[in-house]
Protein backbone atom coordinates (compact mmCIF):
# COMPACT_ATOMS: atom_id res chain seq x y z
CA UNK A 1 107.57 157.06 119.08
CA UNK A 2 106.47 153.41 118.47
CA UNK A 3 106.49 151.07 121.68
CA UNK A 4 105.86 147.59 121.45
CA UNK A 5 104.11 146.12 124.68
CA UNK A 6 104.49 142.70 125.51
CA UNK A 7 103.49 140.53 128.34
CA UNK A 8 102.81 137.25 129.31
CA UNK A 9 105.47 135.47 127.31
CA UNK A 10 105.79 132.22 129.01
CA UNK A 11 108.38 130.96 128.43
CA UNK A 12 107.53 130.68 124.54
CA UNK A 13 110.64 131.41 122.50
CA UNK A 14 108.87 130.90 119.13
CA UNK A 15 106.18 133.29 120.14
CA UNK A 16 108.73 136.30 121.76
CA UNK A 17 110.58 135.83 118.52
CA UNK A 18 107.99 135.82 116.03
CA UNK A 19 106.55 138.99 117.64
CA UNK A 20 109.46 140.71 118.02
CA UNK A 21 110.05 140.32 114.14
CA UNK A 22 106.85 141.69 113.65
CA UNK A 23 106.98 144.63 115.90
CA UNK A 24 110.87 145.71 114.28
CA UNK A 25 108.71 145.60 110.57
CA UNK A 26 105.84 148.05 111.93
CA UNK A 27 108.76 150.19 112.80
CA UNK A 28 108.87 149.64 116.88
CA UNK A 29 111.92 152.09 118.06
CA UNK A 30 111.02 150.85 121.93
CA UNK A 31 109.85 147.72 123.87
CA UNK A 32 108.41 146.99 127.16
CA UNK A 33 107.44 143.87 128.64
CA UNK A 34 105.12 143.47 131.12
CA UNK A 35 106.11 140.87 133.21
CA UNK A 36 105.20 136.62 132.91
CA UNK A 37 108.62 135.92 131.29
CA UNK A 38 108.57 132.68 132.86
CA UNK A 39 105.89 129.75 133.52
CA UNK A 40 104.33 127.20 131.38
CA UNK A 41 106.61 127.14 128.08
CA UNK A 42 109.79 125.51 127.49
CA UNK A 43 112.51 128.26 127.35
CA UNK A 44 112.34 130.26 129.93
CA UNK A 45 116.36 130.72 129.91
CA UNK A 46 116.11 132.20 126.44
CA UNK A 47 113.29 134.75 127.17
CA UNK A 48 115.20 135.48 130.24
CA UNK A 49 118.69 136.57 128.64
CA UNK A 50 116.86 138.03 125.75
CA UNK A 51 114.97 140.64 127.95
CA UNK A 52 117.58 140.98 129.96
CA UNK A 53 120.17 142.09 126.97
CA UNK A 54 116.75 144.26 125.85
CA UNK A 55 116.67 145.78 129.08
CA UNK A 56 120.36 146.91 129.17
CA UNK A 57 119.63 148.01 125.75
CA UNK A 58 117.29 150.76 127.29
CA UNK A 59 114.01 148.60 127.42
CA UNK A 60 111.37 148.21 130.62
CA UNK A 61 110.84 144.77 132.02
CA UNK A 62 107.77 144.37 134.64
CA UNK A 63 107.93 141.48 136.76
CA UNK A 64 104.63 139.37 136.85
CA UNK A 65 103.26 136.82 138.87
CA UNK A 66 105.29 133.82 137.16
CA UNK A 67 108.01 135.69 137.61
CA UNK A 68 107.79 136.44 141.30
CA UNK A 69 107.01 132.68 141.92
CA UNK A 70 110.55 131.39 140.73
CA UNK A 71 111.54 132.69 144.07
CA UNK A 72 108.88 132.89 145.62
CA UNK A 73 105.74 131.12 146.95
CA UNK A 74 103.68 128.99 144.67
CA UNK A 75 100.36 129.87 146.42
CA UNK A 76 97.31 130.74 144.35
CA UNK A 77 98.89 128.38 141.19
CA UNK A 78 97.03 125.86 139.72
CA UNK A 79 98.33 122.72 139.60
CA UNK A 80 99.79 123.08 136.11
CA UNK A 81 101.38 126.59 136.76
CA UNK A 82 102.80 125.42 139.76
CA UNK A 83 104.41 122.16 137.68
CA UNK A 84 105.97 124.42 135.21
CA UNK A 85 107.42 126.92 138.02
CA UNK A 86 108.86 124.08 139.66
CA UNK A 87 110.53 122.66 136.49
CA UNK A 88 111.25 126.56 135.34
CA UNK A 89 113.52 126.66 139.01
CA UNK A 90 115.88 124.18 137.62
CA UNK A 91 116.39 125.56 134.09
CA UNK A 92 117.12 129.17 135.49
CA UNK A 93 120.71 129.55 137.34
CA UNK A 94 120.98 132.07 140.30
CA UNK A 95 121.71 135.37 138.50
CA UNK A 96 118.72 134.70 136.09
CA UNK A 97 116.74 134.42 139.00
CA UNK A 98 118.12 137.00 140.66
CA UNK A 99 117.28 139.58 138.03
CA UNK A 100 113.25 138.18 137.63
CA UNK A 101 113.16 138.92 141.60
CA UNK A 102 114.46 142.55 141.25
CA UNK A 103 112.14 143.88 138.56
CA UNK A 104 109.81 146.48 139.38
CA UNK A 105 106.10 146.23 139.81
CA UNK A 106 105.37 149.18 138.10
CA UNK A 107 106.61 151.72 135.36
CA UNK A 108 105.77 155.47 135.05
CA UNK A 109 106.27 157.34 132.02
CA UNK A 110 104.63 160.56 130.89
CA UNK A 111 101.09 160.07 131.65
CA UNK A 112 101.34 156.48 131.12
CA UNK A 113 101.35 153.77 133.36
CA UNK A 114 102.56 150.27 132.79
CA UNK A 115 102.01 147.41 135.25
CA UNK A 116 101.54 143.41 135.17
CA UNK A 117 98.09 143.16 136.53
CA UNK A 118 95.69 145.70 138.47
CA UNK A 119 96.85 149.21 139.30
CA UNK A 120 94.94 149.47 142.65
CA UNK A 121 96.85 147.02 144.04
CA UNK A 122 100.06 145.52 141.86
CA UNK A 123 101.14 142.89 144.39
CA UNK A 124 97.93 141.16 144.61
CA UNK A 125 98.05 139.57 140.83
CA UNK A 126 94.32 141.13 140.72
CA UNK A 127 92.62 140.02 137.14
CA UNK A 128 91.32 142.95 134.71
CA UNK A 129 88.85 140.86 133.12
CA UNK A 130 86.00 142.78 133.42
CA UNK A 131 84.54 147.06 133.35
CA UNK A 132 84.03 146.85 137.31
CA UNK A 133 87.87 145.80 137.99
CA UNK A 134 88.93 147.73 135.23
CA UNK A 135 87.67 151.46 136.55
CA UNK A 136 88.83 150.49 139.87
CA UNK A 137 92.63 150.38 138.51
CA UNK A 138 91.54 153.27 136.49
CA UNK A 139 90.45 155.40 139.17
CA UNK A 140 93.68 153.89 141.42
CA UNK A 141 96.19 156.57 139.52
CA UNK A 142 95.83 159.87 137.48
CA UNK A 143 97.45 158.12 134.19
CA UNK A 144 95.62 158.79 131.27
CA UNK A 145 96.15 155.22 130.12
CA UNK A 146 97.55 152.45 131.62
CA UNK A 147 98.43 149.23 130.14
CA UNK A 148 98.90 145.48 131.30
CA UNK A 149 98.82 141.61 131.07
CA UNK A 150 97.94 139.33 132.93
CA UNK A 151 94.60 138.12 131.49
CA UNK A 152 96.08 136.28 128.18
CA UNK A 153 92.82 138.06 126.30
CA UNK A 154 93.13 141.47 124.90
CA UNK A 155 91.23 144.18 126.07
CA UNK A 156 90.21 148.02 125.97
CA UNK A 157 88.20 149.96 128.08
CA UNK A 158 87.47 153.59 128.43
CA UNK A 159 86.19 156.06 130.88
CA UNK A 160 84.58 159.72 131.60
CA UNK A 161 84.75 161.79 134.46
CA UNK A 162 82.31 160.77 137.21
CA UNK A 163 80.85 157.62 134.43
CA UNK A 164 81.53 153.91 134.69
CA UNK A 165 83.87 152.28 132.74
CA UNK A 166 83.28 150.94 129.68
CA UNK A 167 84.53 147.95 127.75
CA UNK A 168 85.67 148.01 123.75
CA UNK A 169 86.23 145.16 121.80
CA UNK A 170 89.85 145.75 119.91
CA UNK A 171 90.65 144.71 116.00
CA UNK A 172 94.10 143.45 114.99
CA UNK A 173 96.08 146.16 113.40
CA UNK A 174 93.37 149.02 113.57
CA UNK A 175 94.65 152.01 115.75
CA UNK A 176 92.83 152.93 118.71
CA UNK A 177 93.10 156.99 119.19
CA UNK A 178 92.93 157.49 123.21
CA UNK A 179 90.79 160.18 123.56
CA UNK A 180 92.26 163.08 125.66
CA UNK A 181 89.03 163.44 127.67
CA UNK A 182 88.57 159.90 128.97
CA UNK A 183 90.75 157.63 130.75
CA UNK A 184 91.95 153.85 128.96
CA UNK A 185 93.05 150.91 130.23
CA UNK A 186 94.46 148.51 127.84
CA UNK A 187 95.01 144.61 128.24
CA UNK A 188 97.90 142.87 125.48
CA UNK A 189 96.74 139.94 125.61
CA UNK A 190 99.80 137.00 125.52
CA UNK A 191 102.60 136.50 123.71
CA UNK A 192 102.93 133.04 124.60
CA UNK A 193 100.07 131.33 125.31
CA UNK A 194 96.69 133.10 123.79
CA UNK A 195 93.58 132.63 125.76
CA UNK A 196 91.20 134.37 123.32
CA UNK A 197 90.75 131.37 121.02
CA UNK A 198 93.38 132.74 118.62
CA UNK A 199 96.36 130.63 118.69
CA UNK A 200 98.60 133.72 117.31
CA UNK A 201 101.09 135.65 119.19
CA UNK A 202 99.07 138.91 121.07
CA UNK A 203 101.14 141.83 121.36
CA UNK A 204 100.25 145.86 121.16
CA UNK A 205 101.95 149.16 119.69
CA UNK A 206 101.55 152.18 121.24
CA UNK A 207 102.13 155.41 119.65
CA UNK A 208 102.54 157.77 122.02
CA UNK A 209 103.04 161.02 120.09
CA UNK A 210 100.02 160.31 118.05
CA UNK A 211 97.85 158.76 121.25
CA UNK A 212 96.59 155.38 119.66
CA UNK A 213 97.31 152.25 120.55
CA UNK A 214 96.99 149.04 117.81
CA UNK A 215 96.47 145.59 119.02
CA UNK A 216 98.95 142.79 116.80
CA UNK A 217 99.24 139.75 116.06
CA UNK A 218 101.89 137.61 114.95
CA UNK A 219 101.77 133.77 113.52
CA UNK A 220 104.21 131.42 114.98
CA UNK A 221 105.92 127.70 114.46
CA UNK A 222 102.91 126.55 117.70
CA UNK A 223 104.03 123.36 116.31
CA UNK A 224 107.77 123.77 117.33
CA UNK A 225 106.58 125.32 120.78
CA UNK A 226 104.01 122.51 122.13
CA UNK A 227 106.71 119.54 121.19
CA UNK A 228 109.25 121.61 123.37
CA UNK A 229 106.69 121.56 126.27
CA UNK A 230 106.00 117.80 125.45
CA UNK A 231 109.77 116.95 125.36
CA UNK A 232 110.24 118.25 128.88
CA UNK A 233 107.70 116.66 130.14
CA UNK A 234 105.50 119.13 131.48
CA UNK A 235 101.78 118.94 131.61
CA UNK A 236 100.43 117.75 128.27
CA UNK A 237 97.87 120.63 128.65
CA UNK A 238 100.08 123.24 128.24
CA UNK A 239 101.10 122.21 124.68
CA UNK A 240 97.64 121.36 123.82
CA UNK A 241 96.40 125.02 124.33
CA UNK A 242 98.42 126.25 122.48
CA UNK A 243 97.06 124.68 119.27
CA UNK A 244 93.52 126.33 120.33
CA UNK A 245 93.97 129.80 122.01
CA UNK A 246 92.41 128.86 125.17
């Protein structure tokens, strides 16, 4: 079956939409998002009620750091995340909110394990940006691959028994076989706001009868996105990046 994994959406309708047209055309039958629904983009209602309708639908929704700050604490924000959470607070209405702060951490399926951020330790918002981090969320659970967000900049790494991990730079739209005899961890990248200086829409496919995973992406109207951000008059930086991928 063909999954589409998603994360880090932000709040980006153009971007959820343009890569959710792209995922039905490679012939996605599932979807999972991995948490950041919310934060920094200008529709965070929208992405909201559309995961939510996906989710009844028989989807898996994560919750992610943005997500757990709507109703939570702001701590550990920058200054421009912690702008847009504040401004995302009034947009949302209490059953909206309600359902970010109920979604699970984690997801088991199979030998497959899908979580926001760092396995070891899901709560703590922990970074995978690097092979060190990486093997420790490998080692943290006996999945044979686990995916997740978080860092906005796709990623792959592998592992042997008793070896380090080891980091693999992913191409768009080539499948990935996951070796039976090593552990993988794979990072999306974002839907919504890119920070591998590619402006398009990140997004993966996993195929987990055939064991590979492919690493899309999808163009989208950035235009139509950044003047949304600009119009509510949230930090001018947060449009801007868009434009660059960064």
């Amino acid at each position: 079956m063909l999954i589409a994994l998603m994360s880090d959406i932000h709040g980006n309708r153009e971007a959820f939409d343009a890569c959710l047209n792209h995922a039905r055309k490679q012939g996605a039958e599932r979807y999972m998002i991995l948490g950041d629904l919310v934060g920094y983009g200008a529709d965070p209602a929208y992405i909201v009620d559309v995961a939510r309708g996906m989710q009844e639908k028989g989807a898996i929704v994560l919750l992610g750091n943005h997500d757990e700050a709507v109703s939570g604490s702001l701590s550990g924000m920058n200054e421009y995340a912690r702008a847009a959470i504040e401004w995302t607070r009034g947009k949302l209405d209490v059953a909206q909110k309600q359902w970010l702060a109920e979604l699970p951490r984690t997801h088991r399926e199979g030998d497959a394990l899908f979580v926001h951020s760092d396995a070891s330790n899901p709560a703590a918002w922990i970074y995978v940006n690097n092979p060190a981090v990486a093997e420790r969320s490998m080692r943290a659970c006996d999945a044979h691959v686990t995916f997740c967000g978080h860092v906005h900049v796709p990623q792959l790494y592998n592992m042997a028994s008793m070896k380090p991990a080891i980091p693999f730079t992913p191409q768009s739209s080539i499948p990935v076989p996951l070796s039976q005899s090593r552990k993988w961890l794979a990072v999306l990248g974002a839907v919504g706001q890119p920070r591998d200086q590619i402006p398009t829409a990140a997004y993966c496919i996993y195929d987990d009868a055939r064991r590979t995973v492919s690493y899309c992406r999808a163009p989208y109207d950035i235009e139509r996105a950044a003047q949304k951000i600009k119009n509510a008059g949230l930090p001018a930086i947060l449009s801007a990046r868009l434009f660059v991928g960064r």
